[in-house]
Protein backbone atom coordinates (compact mmCIF):
# COMPACT_ATOMS: atom_id res chain seq x y z
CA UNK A 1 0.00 0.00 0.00
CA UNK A 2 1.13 3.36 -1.20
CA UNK A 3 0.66 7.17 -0.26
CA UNK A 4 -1.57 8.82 -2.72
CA UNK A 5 0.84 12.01 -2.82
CA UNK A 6 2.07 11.27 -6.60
CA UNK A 7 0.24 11.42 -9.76
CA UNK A 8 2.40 8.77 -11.28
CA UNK A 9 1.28 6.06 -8.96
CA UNK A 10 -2.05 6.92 -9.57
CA UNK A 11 -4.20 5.08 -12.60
CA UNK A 12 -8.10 4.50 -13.74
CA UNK A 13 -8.96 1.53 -12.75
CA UNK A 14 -6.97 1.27 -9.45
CA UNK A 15 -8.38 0.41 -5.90
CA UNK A 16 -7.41 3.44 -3.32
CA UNK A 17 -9.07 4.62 -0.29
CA UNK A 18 -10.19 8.63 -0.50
CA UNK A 19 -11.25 11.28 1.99
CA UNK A 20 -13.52 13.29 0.75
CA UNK A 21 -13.93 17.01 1.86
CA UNK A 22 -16.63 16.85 4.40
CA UNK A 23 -14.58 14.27 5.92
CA UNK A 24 -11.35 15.68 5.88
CA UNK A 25 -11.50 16.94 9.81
CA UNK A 26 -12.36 13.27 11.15
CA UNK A 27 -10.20 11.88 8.28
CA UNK A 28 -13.12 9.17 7.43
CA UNK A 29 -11.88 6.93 4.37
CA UNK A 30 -13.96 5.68 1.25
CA UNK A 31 -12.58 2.98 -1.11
CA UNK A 32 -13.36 2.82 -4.56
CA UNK A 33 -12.00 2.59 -8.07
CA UNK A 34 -10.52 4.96 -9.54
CA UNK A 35 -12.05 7.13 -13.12
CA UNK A 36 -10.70 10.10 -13.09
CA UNK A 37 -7.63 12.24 -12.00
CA UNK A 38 -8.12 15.40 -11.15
CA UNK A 39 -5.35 16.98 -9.77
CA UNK A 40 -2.93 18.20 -12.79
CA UNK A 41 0.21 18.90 -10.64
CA UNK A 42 3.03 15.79 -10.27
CA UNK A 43 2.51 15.87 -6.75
CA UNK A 44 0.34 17.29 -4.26
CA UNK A 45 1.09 16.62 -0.28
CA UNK A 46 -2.58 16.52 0.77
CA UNK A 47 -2.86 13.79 -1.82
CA UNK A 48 -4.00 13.61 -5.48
CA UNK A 49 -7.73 14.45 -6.27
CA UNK A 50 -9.61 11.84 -7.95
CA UNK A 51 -13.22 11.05 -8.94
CA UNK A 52 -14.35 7.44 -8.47
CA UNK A 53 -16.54 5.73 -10.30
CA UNK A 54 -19.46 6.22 -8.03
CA UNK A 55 -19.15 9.71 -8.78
CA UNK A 56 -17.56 11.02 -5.51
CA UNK A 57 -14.50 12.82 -5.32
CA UNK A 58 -11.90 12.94 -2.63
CA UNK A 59 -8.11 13.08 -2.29
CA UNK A 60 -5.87 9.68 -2.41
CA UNK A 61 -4.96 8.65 1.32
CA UNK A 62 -4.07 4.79 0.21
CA UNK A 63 -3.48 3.37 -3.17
CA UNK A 64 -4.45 -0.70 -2.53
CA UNK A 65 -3.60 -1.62 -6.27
């Protein structure tokens, strides 16, 4: 298991565990598969934005692989 803090190591299709952002303050985690990446930067410390494909959208805390 990997920190979601790099683009590179993030894909479509991918199993990772987000927070989204009305969970950020109890730090809550939702798993899902990866659709989308949203964040455009190579890194980003608060994690890499992505939309899964149940439509929610959250920053990478765990990439499962």
């Amino acid at each position: 298991m990997t920190e979601g803090t790099k683009r590179v190591d993030i894909l479509p299709g991918l199993k990772v565990s987000i927070v989204l952002k009305q969970d950020q303050r109890t730090g809550k985690l939702t798993e899902g598969i990866v659709r989308d990446i949203l964040t455009k930067s190579a890194t980003h410390p608060h994690g890499i934005k992505v939309r899964l494909e149940s439509g929610l959208v959250g920053r990478v805390k765990i990439i499962h692989g």
